[in-house]
PDB file of N, CA and C in Angstrom:
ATOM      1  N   UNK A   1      26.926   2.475  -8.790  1.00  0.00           N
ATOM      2  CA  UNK A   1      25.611   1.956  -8.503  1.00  0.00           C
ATOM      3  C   UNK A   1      25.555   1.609  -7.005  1.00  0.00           C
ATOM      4  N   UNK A   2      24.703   2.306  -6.172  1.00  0.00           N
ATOM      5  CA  UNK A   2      24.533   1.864  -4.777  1.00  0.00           C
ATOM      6  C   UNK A   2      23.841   0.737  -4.249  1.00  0.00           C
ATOM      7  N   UNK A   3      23.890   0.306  -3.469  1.00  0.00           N
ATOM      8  CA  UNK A   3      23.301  -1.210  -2.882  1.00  0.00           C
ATOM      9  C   UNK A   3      21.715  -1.298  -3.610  1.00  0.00           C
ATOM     10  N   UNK A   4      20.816  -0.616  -3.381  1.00  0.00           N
ATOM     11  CA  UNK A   4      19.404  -0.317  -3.877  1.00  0.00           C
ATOM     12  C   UNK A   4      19.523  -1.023  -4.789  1.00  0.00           C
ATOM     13  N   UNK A   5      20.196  -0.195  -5.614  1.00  0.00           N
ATOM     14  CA  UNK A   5      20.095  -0.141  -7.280  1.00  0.00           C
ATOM     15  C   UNK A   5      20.202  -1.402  -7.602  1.00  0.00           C
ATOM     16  N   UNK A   6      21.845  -2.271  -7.285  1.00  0.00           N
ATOM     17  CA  UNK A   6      22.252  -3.454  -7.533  1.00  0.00           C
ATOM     18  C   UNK A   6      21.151  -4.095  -7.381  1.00  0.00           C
ATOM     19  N   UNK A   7      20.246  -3.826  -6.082  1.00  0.00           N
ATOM     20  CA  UNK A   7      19.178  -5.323  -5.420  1.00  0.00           C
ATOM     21  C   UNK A   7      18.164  -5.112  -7.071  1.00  0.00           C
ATOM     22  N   UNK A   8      17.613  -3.857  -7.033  1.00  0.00           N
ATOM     23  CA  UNK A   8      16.648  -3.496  -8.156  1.00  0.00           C
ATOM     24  C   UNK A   8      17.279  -4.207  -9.608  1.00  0.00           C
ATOM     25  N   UNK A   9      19.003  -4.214  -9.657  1.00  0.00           N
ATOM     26  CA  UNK A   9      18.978  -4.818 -11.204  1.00  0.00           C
ATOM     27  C   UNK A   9      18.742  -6.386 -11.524  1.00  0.00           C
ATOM     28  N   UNK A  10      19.602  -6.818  -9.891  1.00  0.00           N
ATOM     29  CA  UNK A  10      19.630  -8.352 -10.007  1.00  0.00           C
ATOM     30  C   UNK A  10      18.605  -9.224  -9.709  1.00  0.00           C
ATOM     31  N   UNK A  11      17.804  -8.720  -8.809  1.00  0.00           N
ATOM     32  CA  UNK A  11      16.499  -9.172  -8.500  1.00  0.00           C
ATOM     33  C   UNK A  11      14.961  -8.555  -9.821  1.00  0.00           C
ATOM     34  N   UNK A  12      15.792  -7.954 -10.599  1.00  0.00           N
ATOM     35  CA  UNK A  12      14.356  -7.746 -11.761  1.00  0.00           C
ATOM     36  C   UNK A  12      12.957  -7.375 -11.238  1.00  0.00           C
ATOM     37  N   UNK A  13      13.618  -6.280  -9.701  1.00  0.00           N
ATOM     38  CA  UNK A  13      12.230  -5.691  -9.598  1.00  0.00           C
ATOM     39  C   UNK A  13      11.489  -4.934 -10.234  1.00  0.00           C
ATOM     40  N   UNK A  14      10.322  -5.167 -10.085  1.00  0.00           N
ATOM     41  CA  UNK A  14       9.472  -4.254 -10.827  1.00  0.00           C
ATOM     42  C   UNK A  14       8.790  -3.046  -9.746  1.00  0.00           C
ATOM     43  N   UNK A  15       8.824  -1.474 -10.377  1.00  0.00           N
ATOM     44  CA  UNK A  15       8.219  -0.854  -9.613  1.00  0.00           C
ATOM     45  C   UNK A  15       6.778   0.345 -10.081  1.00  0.00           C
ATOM     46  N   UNK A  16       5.679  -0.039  -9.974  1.00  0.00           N
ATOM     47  CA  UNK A  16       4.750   0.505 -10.153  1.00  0.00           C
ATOM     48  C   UNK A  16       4.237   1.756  -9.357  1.00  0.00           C
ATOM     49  N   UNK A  17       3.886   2.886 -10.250  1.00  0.00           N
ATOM     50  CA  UNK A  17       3.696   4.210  -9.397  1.00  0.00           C
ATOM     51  C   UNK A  17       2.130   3.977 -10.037  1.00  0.00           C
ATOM     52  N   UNK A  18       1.489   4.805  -9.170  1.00  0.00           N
ATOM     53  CA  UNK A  18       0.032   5.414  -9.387  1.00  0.00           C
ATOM     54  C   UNK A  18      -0.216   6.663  -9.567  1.00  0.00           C
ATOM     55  N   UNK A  19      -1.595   6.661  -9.839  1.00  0.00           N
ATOM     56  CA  UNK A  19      -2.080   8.205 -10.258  1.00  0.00           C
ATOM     57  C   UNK A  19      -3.085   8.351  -9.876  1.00  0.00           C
ATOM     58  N   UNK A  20      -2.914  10.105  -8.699  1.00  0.00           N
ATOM     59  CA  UNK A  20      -4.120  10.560  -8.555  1.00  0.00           C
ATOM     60  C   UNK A  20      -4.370  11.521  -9.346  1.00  0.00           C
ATOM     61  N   UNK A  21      -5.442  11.975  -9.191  1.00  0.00           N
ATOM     62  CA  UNK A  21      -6.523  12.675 -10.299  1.00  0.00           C
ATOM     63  C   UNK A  21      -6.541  14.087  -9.098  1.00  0.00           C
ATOM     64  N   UNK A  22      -5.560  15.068  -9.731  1.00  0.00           N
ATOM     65  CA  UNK A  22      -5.886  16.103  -9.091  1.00  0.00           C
ATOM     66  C   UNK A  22      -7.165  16.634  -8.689  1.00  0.00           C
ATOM     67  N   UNK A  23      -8.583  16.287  -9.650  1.00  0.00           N
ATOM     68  CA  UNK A  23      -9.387  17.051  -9.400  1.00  0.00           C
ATOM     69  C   UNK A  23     -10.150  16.569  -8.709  1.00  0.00           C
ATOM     70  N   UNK A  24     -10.101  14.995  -8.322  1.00  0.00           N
ATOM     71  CA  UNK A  24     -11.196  14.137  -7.731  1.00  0.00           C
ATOM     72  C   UNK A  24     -10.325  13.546  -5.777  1.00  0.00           C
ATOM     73  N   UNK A  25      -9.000  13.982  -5.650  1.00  0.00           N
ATOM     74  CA  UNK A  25      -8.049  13.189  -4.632  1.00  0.00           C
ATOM     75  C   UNK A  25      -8.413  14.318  -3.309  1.00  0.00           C
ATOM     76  N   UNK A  26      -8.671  15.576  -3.425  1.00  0.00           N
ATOM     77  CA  UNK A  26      -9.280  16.590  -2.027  1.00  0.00           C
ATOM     78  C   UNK A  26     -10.638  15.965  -1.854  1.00  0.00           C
ATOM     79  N   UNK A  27     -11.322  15.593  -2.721  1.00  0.00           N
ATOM     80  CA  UNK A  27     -13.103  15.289  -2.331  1.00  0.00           C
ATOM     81  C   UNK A  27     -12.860  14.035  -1.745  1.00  0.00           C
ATOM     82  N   UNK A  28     -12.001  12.883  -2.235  1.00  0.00           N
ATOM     83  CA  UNK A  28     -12.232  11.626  -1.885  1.00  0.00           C
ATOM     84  C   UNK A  28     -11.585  11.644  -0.434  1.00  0.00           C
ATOM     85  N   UNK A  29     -10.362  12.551   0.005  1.00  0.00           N
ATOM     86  CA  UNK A  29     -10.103  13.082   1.240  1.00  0.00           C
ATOM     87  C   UNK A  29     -11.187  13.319   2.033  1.00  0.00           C
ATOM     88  N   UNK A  30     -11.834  14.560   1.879  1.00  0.00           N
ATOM     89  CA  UNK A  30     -12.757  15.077   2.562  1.00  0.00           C
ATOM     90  C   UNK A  30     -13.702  14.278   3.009  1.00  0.00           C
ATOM     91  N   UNK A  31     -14.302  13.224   2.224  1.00  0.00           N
ATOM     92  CA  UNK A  31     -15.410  12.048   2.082  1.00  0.00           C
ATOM     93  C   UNK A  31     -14.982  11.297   3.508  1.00  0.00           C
ATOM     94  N   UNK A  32     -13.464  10.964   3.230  1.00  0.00           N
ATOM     95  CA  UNK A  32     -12.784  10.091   4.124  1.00  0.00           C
ATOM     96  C   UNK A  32     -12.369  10.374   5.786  1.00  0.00           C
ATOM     97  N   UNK A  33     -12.382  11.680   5.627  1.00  0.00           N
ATOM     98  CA  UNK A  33     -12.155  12.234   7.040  1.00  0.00           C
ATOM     99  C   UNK A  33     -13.359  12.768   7.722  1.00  0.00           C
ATOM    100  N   UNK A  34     -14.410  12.899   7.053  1.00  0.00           N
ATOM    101  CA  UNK A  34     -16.180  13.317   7.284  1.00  0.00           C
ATOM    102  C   UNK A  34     -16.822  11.683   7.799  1.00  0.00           C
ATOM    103  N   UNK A  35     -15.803  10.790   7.576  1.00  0.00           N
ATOM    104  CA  UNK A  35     -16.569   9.098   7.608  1.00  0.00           C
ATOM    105  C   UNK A  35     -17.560   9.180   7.019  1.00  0.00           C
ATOM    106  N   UNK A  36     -17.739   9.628   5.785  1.00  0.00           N
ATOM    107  CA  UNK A  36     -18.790   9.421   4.862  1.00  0.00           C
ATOM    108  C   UNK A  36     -18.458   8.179   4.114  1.00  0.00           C
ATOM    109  N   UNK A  37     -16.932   7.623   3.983  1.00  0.00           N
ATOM    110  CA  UNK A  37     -16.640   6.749   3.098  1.00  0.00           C
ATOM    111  C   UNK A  37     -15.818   5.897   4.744  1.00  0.00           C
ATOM    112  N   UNK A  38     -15.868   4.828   4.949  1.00  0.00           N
ATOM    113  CA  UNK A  38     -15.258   3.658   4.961  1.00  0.00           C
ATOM    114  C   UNK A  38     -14.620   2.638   4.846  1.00  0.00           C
ATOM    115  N   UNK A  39     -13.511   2.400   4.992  1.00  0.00           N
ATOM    116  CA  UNK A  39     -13.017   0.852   4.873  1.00  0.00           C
ATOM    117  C   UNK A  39     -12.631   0.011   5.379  1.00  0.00           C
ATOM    118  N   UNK A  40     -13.482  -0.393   6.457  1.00  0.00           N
ATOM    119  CA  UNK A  40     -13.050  -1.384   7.469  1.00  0.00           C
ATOM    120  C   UNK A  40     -13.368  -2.485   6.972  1.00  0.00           C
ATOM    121  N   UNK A  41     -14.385  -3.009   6.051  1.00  0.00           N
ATOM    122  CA  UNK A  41     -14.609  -4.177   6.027  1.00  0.00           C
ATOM    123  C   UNK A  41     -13.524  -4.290   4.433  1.00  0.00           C
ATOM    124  N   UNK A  42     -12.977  -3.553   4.354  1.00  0.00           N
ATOM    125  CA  UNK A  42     -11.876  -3.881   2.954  1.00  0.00           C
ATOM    126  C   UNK A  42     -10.446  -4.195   3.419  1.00  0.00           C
ATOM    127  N   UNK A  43     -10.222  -3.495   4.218  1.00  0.00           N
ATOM    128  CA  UNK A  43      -8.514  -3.619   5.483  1.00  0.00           C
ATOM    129  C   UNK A  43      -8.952  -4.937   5.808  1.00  0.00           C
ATOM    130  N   UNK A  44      -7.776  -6.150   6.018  1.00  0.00           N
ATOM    131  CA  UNK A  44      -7.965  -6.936   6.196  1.00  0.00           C
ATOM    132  C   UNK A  44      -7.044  -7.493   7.056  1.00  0.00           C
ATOM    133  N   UNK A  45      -6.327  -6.586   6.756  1.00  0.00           N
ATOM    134  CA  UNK A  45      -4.273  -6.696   7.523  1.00  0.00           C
ATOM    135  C   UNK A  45      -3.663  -5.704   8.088  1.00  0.00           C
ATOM    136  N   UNK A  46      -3.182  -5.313   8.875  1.00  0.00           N
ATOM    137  CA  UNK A  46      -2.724  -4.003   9.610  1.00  0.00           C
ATOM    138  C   UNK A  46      -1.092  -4.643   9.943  1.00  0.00           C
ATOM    139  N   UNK A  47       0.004  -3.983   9.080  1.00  0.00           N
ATOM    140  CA  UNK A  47       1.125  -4.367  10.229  1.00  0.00           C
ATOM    141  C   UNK A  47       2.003  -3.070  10.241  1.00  0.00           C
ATOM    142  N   UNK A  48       3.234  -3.060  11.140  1.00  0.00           N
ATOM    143  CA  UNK A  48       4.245  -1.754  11.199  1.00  0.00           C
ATOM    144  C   UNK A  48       4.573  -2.186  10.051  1.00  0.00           C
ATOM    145  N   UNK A  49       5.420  -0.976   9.739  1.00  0.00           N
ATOM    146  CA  UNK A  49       6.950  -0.820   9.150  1.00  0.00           C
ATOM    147  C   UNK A  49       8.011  -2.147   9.375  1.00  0.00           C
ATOM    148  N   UNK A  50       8.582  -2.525  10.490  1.00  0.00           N
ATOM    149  CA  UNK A  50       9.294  -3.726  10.950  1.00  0.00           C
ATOM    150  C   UNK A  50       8.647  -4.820  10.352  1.00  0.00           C
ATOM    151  N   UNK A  51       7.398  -4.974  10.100  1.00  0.00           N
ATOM    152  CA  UNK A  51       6.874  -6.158   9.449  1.00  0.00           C
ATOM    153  C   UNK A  51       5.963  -6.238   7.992  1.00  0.00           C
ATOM    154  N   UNK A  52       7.244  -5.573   7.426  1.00  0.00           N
ATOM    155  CA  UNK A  52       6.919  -5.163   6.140  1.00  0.00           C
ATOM    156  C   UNK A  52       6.776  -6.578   5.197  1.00  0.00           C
ATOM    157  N   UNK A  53       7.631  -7.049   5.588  1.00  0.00           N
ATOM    158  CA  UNK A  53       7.909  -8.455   4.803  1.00  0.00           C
ATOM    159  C   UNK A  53       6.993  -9.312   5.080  1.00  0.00           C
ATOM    160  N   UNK A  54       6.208  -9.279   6.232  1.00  0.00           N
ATOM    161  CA  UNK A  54       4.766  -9.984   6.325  1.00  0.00           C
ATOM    162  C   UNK A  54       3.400  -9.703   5.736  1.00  0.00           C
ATOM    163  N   UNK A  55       3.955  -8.354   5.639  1.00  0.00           N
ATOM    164  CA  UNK A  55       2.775  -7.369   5.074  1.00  0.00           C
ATOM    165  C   UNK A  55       2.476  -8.199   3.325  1.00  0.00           C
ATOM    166  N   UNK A  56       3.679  -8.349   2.976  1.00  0.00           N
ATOM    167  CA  UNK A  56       3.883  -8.248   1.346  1.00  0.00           C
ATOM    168  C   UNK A  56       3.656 -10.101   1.256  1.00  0.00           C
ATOM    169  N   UNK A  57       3.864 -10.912   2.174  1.00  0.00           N
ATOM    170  CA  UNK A  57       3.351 -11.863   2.477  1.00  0.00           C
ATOM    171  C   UNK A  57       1.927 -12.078   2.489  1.00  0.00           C
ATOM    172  N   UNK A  58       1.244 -11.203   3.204  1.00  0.00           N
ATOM    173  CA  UNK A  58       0.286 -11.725   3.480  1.00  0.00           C
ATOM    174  C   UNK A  58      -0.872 -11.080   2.142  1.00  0.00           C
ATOM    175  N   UNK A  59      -0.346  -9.418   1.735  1.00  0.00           N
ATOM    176  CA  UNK A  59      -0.905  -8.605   0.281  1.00  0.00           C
ATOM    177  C   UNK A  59      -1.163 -10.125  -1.062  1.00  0.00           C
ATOM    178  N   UNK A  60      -0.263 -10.990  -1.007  1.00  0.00           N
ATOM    179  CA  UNK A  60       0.517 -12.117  -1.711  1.00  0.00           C
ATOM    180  C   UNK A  60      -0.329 -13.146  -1.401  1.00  0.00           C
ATOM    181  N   UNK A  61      -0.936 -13.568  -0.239  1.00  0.00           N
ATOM    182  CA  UNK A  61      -1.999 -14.353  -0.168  1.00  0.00           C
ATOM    183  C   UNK A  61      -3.265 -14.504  -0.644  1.00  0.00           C
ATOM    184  N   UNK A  62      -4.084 -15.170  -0.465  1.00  0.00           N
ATOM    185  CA  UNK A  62      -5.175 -15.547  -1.106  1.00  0.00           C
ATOM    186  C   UNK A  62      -6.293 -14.825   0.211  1.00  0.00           C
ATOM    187  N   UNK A  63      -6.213 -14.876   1.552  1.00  0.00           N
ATOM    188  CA  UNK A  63      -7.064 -14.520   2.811  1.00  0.00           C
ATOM    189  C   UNK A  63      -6.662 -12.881   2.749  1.00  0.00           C
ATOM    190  N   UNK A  64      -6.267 -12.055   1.751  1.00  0.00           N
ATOM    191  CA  UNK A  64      -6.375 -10.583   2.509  1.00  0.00           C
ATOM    192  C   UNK A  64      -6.909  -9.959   1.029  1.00  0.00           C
ATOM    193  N   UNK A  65      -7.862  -8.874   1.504  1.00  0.00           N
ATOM    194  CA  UNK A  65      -8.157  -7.888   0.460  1.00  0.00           C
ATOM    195  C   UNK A  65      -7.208  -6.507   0.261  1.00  0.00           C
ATOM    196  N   UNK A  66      -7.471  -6.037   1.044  1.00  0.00           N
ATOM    197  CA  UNK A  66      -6.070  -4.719   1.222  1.00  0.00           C
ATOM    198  C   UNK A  66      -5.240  -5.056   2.662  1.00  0.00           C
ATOM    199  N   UNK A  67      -4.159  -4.900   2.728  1.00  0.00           N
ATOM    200  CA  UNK A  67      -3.414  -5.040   3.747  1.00  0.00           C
ATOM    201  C   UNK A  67      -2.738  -3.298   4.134  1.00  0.00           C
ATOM    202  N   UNK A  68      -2.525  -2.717   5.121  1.00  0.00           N
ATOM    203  CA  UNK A  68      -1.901  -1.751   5.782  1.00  0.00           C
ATOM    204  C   UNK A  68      -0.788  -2.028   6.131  1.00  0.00           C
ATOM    205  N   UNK A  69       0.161  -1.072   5.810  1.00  0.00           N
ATOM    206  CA  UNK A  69       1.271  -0.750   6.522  1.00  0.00           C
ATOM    207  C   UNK A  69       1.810   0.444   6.716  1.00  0.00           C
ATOM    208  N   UNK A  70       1.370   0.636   8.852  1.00  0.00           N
ATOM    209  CA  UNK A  70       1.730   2.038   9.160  1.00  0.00           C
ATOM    210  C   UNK A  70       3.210   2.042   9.741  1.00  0.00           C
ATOM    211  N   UNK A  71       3.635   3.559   9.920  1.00  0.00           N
ATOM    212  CA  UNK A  71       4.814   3.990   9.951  1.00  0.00           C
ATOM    213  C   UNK A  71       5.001   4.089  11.445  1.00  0.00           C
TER     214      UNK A  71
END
């Protein structure tokens, strides 16, 4: 068992995947790169990678709606 794993058994993380909808995830693209769709007033948080742990801090708060974290 590699380091990961151990953190994942002893810490009882939980990990949730999502689902896109093949037939609806190119349009909601397209929408998004046309700026037909928006979300500035939903982003509430922007941080790197390095401040991931603030990110999940702040996702965890009560003051953010969606939070970002770019690479």
């Amino acid at each position: 068992m590699n380091t990961f794993q151990k953190s994942l058994y002893q810490k009882e993380w939980h990990i949730c995947g999502s689902f896109i909808n093949p037939d609806t995830f190119a349009g909601a693209i397209t929408l998004i790169n046309q700026r037909k769709v928006t979300f500035d007033r939903i982003i509430t948080h922007t941080y790197a990678v390095s401040e991931l742990e603030r990110a999940i801090q702040a996702q965890a708060g009560s003051e953010s709606l969606k939070v970002i974290v770019k690479a």
